[in-house]
N, C-alpha and C. Protein backbone atom coordinates (compact mmCIF):
# COMPACT_ATOMS: atom_id res chain seq x y z
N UNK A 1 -5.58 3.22 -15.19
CA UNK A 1 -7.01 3.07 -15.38
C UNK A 1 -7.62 4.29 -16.05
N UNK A 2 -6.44 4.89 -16.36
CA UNK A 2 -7.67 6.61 -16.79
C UNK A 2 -7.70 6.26 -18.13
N UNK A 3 -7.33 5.10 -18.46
CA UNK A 3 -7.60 4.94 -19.95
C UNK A 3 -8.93 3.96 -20.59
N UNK A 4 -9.67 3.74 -19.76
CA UNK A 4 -10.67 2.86 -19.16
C UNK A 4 -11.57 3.12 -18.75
N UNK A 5 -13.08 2.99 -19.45
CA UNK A 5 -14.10 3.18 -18.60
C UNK A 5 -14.89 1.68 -18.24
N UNK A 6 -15.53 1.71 -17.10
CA UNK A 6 -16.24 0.74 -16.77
C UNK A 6 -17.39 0.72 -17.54
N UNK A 7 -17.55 -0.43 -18.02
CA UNK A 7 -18.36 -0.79 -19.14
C UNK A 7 -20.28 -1.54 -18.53
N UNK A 8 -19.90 -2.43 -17.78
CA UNK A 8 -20.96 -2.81 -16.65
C UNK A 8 -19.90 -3.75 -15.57
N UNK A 9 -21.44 -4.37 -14.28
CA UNK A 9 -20.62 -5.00 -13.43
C UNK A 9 -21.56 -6.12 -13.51
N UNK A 10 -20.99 -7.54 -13.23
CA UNK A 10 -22.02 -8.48 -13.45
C UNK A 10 -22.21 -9.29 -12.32
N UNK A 11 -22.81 -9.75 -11.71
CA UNK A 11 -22.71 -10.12 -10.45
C UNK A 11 -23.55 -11.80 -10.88
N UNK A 12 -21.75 -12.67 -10.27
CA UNK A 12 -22.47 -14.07 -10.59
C UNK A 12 -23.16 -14.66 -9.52
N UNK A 13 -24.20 -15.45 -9.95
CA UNK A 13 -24.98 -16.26 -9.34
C UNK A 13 -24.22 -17.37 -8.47
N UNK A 14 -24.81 -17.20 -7.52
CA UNK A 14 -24.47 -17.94 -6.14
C UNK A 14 -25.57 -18.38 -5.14
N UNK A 15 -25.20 -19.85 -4.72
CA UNK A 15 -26.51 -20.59 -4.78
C UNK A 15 -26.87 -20.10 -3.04
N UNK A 16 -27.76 -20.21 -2.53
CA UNK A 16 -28.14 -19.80 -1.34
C UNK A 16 -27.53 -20.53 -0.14
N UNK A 17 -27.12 -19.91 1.17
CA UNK A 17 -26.15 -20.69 1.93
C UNK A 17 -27.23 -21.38 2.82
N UNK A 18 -28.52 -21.40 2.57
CA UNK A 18 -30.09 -22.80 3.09
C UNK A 18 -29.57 -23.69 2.55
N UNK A 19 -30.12 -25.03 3.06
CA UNK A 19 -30.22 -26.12 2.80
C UNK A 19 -31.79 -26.63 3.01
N UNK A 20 -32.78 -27.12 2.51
CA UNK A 20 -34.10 -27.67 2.67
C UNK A 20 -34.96 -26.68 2.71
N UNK A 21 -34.52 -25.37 2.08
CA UNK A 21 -35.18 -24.23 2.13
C UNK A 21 -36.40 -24.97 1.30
N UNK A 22 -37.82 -24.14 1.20
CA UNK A 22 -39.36 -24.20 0.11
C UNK A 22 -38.73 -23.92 -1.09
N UNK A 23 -39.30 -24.72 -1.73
CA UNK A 23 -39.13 -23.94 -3.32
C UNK A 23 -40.16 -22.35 -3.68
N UNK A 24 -41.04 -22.35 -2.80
CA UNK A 24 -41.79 -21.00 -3.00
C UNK A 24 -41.66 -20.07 -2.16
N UNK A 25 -39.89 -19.98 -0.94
CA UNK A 25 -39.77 -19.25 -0.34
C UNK A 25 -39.37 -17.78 -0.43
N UNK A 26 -40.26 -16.91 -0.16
CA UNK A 26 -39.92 -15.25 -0.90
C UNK A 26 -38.68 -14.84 -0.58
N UNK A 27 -37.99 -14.51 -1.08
CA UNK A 27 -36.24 -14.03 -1.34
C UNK A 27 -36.46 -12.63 -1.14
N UNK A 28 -36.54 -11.65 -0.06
CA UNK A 28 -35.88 -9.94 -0.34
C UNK A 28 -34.82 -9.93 -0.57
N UNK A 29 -34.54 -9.17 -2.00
CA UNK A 29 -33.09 -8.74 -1.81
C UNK A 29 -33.41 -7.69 -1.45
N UNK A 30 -32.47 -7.39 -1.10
CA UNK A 30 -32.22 -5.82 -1.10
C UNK A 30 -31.01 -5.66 -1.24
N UNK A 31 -31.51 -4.06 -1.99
CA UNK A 31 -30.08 -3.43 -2.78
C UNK A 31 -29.65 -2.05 -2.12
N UNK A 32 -28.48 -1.52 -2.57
CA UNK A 32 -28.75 -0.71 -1.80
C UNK A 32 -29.21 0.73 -2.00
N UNK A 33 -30.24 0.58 -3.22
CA UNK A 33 -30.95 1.87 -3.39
C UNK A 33 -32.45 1.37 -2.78
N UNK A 34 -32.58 0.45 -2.55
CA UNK A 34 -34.36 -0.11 -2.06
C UNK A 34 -34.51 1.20 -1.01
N UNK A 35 -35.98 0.96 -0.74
CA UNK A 35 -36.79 1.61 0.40
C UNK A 35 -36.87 0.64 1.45
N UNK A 36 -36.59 1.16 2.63
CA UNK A 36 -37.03 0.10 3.51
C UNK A 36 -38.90 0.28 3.89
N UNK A 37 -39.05 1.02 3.43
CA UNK A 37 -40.27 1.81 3.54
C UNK A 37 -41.32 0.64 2.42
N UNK A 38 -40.81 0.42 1.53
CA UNK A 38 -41.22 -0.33 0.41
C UNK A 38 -40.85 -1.81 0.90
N UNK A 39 -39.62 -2.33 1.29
CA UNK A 39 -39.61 -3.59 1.55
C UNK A 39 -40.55 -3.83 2.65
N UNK A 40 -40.42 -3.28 4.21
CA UNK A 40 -41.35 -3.83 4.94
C UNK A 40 -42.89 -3.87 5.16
N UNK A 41 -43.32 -3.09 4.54
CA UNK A 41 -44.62 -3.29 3.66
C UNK A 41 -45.26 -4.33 2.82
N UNK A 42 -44.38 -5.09 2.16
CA UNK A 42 -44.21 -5.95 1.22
C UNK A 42 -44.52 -7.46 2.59
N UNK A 43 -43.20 -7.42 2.98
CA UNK A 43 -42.70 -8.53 3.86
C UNK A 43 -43.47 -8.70 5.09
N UNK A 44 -43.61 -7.67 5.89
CA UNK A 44 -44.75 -8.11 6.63
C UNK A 44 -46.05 -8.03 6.83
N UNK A 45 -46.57 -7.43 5.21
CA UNK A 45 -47.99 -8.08 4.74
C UNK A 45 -48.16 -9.64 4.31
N UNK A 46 -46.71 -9.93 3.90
CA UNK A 46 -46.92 -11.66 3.57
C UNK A 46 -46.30 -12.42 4.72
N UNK A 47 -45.50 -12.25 5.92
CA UNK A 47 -45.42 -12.74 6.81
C UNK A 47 -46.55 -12.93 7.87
N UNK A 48 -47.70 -12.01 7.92
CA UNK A 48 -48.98 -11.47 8.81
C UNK A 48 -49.98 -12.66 8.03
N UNK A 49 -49.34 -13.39 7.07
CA UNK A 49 -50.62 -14.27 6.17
C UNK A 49 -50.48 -15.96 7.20
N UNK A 50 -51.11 -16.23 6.95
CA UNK A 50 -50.79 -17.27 7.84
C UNK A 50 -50.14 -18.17 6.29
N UNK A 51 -50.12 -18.43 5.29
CA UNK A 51 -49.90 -19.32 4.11
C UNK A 51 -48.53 -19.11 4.47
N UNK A 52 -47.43 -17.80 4.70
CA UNK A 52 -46.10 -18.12 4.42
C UNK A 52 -45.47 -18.64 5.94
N UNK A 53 -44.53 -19.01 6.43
CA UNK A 53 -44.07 -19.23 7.36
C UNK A 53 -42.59 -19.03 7.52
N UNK A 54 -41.76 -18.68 6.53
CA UNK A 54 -40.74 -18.36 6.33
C UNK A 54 -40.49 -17.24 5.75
N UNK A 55 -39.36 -16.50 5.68
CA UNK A 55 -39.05 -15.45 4.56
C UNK A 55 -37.31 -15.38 4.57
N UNK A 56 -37.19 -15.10 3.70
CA UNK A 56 -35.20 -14.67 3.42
C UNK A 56 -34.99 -13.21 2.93
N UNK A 57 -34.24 -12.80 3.75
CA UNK A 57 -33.26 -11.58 3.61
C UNK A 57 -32.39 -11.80 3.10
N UNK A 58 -31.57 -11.11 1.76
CA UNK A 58 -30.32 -11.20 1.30
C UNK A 58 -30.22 -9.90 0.75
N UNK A 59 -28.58 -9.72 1.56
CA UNK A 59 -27.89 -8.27 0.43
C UNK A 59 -26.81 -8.45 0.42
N UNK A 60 -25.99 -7.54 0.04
CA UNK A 60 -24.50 -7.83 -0.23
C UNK A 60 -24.26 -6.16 -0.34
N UNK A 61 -22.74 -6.38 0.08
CA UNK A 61 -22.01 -4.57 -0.01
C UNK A 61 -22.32 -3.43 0.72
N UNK A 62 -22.91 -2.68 0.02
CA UNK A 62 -23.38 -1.52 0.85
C UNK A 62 -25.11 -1.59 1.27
N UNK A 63 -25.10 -2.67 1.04
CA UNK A 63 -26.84 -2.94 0.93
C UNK A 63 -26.90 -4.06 2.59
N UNK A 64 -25.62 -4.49 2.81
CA UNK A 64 -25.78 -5.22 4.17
C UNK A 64 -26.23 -4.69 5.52
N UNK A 65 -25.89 -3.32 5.94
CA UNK A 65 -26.52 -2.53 6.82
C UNK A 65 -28.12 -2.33 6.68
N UNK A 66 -28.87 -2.29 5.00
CA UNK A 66 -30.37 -2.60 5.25
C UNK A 66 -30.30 -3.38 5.03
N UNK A 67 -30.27 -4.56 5.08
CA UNK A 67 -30.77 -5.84 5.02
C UNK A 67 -30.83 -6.28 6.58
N UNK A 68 -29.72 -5.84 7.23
CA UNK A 68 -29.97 -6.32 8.91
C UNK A 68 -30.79 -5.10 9.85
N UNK A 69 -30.85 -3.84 9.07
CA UNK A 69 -32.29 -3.05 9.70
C UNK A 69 -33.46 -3.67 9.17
N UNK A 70 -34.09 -3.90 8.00
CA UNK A 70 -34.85 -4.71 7.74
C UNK A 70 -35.59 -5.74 8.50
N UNK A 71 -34.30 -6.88 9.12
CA UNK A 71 -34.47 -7.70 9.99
C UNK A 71 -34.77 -7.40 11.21
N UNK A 72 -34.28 -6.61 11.88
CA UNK A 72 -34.37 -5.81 13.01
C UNK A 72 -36.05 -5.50 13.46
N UNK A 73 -36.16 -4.85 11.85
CA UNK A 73 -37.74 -4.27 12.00
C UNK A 73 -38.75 -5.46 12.20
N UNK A 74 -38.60 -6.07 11.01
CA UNK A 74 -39.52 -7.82 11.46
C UNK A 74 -39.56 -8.30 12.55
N UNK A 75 -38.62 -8.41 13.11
CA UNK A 75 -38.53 -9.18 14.50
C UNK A 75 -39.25 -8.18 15.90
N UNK A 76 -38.75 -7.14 15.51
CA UNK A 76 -39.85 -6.28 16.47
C UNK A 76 -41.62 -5.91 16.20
N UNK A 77 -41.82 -6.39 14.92
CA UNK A 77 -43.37 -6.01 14.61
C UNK A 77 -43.98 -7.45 14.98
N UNK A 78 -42.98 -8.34 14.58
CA UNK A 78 -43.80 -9.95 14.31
C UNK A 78 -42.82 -10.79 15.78
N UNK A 79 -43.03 -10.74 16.84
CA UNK A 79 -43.02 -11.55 17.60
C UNK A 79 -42.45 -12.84 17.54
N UNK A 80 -41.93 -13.62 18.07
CA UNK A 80 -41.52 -15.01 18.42
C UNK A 80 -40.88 -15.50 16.89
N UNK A 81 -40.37 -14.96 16.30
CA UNK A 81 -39.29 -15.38 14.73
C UNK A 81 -38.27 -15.75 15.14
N UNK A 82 -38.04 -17.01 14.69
CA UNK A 82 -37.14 -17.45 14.45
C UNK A 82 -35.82 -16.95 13.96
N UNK A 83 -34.47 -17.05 13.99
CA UNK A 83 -33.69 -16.29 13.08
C UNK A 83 -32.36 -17.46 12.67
N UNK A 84 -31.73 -17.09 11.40
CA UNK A 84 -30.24 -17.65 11.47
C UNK A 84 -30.32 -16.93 10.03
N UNK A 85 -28.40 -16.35 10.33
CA UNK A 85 -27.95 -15.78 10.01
C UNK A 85 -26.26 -16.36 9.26
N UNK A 86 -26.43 -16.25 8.07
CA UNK A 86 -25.30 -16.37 7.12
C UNK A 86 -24.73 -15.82 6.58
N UNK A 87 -23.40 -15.45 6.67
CA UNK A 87 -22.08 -14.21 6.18
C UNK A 87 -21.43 -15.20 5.17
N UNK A 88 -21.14 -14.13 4.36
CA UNK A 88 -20.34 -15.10 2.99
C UNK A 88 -19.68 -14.32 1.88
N UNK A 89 -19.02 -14.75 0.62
CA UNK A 89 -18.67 -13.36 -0.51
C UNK A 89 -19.47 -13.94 -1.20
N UNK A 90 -19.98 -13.17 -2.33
CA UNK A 90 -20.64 -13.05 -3.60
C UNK A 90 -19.69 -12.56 -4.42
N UNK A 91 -19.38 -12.94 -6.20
CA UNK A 91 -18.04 -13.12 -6.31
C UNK A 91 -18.55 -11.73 -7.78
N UNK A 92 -18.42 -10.76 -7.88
CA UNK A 92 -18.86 -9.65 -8.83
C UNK A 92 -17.88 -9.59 -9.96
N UNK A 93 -18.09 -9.25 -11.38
CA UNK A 93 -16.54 -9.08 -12.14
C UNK A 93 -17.12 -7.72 -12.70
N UNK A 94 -16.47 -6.95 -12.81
CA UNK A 94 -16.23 -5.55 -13.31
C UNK A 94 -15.83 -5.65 -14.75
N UNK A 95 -16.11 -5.14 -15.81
CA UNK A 95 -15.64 -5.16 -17.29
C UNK A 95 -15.22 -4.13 -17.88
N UNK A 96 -14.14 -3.45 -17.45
CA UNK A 96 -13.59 -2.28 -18.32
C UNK A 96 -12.95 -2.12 -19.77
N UNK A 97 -13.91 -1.73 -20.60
CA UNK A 97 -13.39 -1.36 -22.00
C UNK A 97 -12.36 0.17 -21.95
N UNK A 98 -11.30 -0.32 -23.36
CA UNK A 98 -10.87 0.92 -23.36
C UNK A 98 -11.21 2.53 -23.97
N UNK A 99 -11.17 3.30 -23.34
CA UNK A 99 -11.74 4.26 -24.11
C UNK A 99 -11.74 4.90 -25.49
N UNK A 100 -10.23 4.68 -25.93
CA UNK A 100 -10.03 4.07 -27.12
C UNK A 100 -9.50 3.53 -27.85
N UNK A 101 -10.39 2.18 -28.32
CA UNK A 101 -10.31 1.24 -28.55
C UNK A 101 -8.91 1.19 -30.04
N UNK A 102 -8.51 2.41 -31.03
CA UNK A 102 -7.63 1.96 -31.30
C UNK A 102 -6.16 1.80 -30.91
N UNK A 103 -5.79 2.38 -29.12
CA UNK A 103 -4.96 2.60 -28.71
C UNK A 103 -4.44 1.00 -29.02
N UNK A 104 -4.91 0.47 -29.16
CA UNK A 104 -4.40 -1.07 -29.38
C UNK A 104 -4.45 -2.23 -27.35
N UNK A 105 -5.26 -1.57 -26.39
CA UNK A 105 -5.84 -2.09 -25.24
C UNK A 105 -6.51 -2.82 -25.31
N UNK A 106 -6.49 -4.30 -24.37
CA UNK A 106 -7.56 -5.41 -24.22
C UNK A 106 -8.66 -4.68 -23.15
N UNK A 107 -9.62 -5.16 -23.14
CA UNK A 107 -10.50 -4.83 -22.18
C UNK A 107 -10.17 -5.61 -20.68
N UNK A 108 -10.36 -4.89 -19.96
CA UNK A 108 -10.11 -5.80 -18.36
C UNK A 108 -11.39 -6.21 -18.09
N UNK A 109 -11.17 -7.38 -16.90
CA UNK A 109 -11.89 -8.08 -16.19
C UNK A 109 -11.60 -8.18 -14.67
N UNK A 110 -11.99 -7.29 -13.99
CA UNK A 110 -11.70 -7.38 -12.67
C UNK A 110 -12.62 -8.29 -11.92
N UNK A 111 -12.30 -8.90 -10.40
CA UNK A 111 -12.75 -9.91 -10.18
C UNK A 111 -12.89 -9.50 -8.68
N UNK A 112 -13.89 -9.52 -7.62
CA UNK A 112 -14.15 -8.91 -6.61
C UNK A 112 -14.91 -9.74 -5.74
N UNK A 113 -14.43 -10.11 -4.87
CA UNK A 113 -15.22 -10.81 -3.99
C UNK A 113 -15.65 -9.58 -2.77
N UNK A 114 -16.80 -9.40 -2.86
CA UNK A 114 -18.01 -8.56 -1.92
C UNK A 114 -18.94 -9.16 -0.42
N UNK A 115 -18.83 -8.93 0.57
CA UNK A 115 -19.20 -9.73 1.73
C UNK A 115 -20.87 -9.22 1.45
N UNK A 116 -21.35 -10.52 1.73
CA UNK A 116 -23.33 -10.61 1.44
C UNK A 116 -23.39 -11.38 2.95
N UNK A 117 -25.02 -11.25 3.54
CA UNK A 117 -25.50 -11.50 4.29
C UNK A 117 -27.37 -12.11 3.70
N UNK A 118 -27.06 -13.05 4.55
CA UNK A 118 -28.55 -13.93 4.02
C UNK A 118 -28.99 -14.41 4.98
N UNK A 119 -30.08 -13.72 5.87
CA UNK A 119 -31.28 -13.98 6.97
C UNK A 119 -32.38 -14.53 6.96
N UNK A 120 -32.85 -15.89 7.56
CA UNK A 120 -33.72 -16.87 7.26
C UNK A 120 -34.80 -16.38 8.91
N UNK A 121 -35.84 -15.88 7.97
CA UNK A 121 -36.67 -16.28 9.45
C UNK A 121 -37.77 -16.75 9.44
N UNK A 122 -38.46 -17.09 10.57
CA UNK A 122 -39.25 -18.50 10.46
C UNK A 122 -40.08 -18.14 11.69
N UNK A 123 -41.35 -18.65 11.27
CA UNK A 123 -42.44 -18.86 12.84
C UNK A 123 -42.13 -19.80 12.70
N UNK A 124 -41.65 -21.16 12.29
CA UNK A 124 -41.29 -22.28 13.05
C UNK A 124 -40.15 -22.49 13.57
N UNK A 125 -40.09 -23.32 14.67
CA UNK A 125 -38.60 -23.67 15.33
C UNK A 125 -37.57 -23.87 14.31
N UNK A 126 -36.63 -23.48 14.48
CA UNK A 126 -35.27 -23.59 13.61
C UNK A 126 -34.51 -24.67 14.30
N UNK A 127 -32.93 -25.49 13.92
CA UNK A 127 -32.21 -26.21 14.52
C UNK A 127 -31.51 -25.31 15.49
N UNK A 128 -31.73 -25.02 16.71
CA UNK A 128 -30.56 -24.44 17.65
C UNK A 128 -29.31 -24.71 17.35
N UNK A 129 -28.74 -25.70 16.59
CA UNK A 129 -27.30 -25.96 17.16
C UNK A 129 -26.63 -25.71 15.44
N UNK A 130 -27.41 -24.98 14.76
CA UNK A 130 -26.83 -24.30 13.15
C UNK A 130 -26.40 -22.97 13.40
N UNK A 131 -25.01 -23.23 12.98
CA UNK A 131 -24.15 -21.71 13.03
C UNK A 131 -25.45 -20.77 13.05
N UNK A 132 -25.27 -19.10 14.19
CA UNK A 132 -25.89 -18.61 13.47
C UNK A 132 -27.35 -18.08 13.80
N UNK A 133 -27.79 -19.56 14.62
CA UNK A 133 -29.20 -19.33 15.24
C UNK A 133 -29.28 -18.05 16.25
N UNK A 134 -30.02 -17.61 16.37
CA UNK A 134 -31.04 -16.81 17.38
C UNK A 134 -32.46 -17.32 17.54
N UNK A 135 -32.88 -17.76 19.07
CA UNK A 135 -33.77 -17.76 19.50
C UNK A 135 -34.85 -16.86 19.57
N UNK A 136 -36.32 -17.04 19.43
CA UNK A 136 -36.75 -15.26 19.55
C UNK A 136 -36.49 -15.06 20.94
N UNK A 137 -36.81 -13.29 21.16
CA UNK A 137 -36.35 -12.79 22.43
C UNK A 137 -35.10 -13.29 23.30
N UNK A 138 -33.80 -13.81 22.03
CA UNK A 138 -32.99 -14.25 23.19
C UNK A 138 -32.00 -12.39 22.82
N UNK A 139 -32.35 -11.81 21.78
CA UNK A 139 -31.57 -10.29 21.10
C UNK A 139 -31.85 -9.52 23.09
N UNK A 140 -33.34 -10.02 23.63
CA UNK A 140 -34.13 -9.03 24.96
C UNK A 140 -33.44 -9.19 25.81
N UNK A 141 -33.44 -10.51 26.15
CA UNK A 141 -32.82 -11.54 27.23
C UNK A 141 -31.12 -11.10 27.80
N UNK A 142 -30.42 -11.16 26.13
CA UNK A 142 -29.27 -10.25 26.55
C UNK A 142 -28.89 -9.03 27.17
N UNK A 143 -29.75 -8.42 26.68
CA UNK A 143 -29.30 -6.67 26.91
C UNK A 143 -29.52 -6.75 28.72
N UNK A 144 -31.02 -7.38 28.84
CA UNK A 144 -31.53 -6.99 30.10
C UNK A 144 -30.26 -7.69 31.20
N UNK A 145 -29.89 -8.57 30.80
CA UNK A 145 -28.85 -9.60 31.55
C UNK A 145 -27.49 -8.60 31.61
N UNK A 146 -26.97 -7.89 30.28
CA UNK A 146 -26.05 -7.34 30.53
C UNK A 146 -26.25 -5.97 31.27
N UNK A 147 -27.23 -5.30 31.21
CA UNK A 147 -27.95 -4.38 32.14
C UNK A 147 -27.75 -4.72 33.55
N UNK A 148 -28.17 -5.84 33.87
CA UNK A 148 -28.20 -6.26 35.75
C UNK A 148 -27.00 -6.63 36.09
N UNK A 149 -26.38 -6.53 35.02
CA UNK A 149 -24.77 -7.16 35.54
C UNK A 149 -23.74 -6.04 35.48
N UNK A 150 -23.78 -5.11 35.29
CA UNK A 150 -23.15 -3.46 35.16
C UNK A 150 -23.97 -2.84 36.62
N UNK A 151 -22.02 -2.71 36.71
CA UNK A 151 -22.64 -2.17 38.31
C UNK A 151 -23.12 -0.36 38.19
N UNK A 152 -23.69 0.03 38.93
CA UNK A 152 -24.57 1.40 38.93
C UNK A 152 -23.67 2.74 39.60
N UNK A 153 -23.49 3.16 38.96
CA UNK A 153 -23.11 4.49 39.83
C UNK A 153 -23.61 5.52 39.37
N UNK A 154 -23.12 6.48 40.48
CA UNK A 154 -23.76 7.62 39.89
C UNK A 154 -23.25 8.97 38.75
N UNK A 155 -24.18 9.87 38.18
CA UNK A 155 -23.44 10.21 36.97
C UNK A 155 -22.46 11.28 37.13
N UNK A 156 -21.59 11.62 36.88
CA UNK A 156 -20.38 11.98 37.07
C UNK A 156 -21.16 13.69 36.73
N UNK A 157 -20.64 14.95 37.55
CA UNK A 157 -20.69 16.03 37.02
C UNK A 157 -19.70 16.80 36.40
N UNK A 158 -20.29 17.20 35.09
CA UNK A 158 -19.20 18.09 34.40
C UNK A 158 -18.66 19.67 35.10
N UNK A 159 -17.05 19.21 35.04
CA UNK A 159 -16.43 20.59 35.86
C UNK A 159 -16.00 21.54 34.36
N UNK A 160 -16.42 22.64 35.08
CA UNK A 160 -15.92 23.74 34.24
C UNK A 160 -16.82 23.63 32.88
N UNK A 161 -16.04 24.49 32.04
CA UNK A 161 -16.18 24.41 30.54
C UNK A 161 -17.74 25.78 30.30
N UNK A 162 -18.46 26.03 31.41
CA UNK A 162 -19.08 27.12 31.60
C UNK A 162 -18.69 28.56 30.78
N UNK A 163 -19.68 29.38 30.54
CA UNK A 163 -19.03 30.64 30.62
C UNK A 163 -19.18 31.27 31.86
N UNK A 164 -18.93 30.84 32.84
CA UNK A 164 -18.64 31.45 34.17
C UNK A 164 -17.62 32.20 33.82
N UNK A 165 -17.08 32.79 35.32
CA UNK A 165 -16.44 33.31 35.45
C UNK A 165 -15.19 32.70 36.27
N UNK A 166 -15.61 31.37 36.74
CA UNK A 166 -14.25 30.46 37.30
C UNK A 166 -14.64 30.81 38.99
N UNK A 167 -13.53 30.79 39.35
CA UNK A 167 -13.45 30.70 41.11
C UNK A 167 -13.64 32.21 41.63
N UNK A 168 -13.69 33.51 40.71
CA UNK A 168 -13.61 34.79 41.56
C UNK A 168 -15.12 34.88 41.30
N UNK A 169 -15.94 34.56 40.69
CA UNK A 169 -17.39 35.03 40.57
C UNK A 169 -17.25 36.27 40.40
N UNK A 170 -16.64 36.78 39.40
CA UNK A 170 -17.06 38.03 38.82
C UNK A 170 -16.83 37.90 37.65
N UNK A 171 -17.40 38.08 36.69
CA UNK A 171 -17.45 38.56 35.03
C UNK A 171 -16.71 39.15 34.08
N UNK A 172 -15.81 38.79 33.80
CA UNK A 172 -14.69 39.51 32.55
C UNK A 172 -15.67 40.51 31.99
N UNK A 173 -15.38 41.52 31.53
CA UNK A 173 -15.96 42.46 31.01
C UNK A 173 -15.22 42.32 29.48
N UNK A 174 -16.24 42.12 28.14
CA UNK A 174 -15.23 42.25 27.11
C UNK A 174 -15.48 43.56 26.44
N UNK A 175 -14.06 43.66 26.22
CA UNK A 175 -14.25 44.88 25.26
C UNK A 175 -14.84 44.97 23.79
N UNK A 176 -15.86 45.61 23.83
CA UNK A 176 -16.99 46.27 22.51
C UNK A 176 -16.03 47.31 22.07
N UNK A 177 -16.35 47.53 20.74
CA UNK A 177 -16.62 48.50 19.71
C UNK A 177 -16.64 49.98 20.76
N UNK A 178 -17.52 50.01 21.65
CA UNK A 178 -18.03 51.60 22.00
C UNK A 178 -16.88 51.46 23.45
N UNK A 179 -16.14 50.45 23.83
CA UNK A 179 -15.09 50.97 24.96
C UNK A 179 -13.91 51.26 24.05
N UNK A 180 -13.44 50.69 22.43
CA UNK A 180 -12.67 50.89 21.68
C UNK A 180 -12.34 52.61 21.54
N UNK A 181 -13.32 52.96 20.99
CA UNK A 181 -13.96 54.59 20.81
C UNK A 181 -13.50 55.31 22.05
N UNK A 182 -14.08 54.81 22.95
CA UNK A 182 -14.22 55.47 24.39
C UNK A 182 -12.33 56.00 25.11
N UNK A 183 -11.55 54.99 24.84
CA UNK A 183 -10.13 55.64 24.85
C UNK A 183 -9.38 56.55 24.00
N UNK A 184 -9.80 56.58 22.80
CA UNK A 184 -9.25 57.42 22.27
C UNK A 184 -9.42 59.05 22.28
């Protein structure tokens, strides 16, 4: 490959993993240079409208970790949302030309399938029984459930590792610079 530079990457179109989605439903992508600072600003000024009732999250790659903070954030500002959640590849091709071109080299075409995530949420009821669903407050419901079900003890104290002095309670004395001096 050192004879090769990447030329661009093209990322093909792939149809959304909804079914009966709006035709005027707002799509975030997010990439993974966005602001989340900038997206949720955006998203839950038009979710706070009463006109939209839906919205979609989609990212892919390194952009999938914000796309599910994103979500995270919505669901804690905006109450009772709906959620379902779809994992999938998005299929990218890479186009490397050669660097030079009279070495007599074809250009490559690499072919990459990339894991994307696409989050549908909704103030209206969703189908419970679609891969995927979350209820609102069922993310609460869990924790607190797995909380009461972990039995309690108490917290363990750390032994040692102090700069004590250990079991004689007296103080190592270290030798300085001026006890160095002091023997000679």
């Amino acid at each position: 490959m050192e004879n090769y530079q990447k030329s661009k990457t093209v990322e093909k179109p792939c149809p959304l993993p909804f079914t009966n989605l709006p035709s005027d439903i707002i799509e975030m992508k997010v990439k993974d240079g966005s602001k989340i600072r900038n997206l949720m600003g955006y998203a839950i000024g038009k979710m706070e409208s009463e006109a939209v009732r839906q919205l979609l999250f989609s990212g892919s790659g390194k952009a999938i970790s914000k796309t599910i903070t994103c979500v995270e954030i919505m669901k804690r500002r905006l109450k009772d949302l709906h959620q379902v959640t779809k994992v999938f590849f998005r299929q990218t091709e890479e186009i490397w030309d050669p660097i030079v071109p009279e070495a007599g080299l074809d250009p490559l075409i690499v072919k990459r399938n990339v894991p994307a995530i696409c989050v549908l949420l909704s103030k209206d009821p969703l189908d419970p029984q679609e891969t995927g669903y979350q209820a609102p407050g069922s993310f609460d419901a869990f924790w607190l459930e797995t909380l009461k079900s972990e039995p309690r003890s108490q917290p363990k104290r750390k032994q040692g590792g102090g700069r004590g002095a250990g079991r004689t309670g007296k103080h190592l004395r270290s030798v300085g610079r001026e006890d160095s001096y002091k023997k000679s």
